[in-house]
Protein backbone atom coordinates (compact mmCIF):
# COMPACT_ATOMS: atom_id res chain seq x y z
CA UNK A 1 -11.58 -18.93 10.34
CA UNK A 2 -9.66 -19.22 7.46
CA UNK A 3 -6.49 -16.85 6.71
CA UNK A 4 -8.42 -14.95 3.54
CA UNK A 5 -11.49 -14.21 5.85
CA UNK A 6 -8.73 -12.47 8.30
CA UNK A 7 -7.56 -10.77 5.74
CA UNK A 8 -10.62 -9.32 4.12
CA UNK A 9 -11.71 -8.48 7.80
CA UNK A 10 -8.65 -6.17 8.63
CA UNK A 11 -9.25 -4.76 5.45
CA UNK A 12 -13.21 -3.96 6.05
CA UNK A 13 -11.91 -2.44 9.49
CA UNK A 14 -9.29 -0.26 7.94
CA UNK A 15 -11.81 0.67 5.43
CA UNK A 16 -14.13 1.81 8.06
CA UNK A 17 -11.61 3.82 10.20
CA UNK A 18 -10.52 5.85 6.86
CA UNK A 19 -14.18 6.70 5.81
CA UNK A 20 -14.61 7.42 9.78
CA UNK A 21 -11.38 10.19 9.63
CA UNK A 22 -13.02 11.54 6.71
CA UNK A 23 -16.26 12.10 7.82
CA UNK A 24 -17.67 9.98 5.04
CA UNK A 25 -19.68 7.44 7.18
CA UNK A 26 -22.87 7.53 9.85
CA UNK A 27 -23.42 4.32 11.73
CA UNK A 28 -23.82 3.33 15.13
CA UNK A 29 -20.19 2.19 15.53
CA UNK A 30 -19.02 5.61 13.91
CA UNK A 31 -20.87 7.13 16.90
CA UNK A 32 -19.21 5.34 19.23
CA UNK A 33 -16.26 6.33 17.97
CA UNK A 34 -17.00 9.89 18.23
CA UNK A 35 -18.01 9.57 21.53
CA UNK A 36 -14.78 7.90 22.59
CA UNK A 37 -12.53 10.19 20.50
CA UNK A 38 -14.86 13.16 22.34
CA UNK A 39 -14.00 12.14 25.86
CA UNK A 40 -10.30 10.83 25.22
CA UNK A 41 -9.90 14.77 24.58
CA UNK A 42 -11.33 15.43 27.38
CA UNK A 43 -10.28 13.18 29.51
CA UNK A 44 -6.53 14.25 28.38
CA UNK A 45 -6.05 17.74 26.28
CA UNK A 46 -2.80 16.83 24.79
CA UNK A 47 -5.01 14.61 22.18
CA UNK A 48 -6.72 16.60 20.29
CA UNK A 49 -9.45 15.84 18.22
CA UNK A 50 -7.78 16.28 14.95
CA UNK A 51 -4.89 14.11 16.54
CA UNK A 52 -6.63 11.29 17.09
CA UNK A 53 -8.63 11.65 13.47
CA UNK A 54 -5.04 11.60 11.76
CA UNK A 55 -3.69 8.38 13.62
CA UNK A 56 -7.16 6.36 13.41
CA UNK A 57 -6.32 7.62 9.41
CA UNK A 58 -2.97 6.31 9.94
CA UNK A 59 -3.74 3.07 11.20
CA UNK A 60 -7.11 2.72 8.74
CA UNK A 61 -4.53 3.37 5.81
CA UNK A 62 -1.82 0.05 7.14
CA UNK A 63 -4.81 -2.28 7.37
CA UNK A 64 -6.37 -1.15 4.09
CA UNK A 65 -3.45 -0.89 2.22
């Protein structure tokens, strides 16, 4: 795999984690998501929902830009 397709690919994923913070996209991997970012709340309270939704932002936002 060649350095540009990298690249582009780390740039598709942070794509896809911003539009998943923001509620702008429905797949089946957005689903997943939810489901993990569900349970990790569960699983331990001091993550909160929103908490987790601002650092997948955070990290969608230094692969995308």
């Amino acid at each position: 795999m060649e350095i540009i397709q990298i690249i582009k690919s780390f740039i598709q994923l942070g794509e896809f984690l911003r539009e998943y913070s923001d509620g702008k996209t429905e797949s089946d991997q957005s689903n997943q998501l939810n489901e993990i970012v569900l349970k990790d709340h569960i699983q331990n309270p001091w993550f909160t929902e929103q908490n987790i939704r601002e650092s997948i932002n955070a990290i969608g936002e230094s692969l995308f830009g």
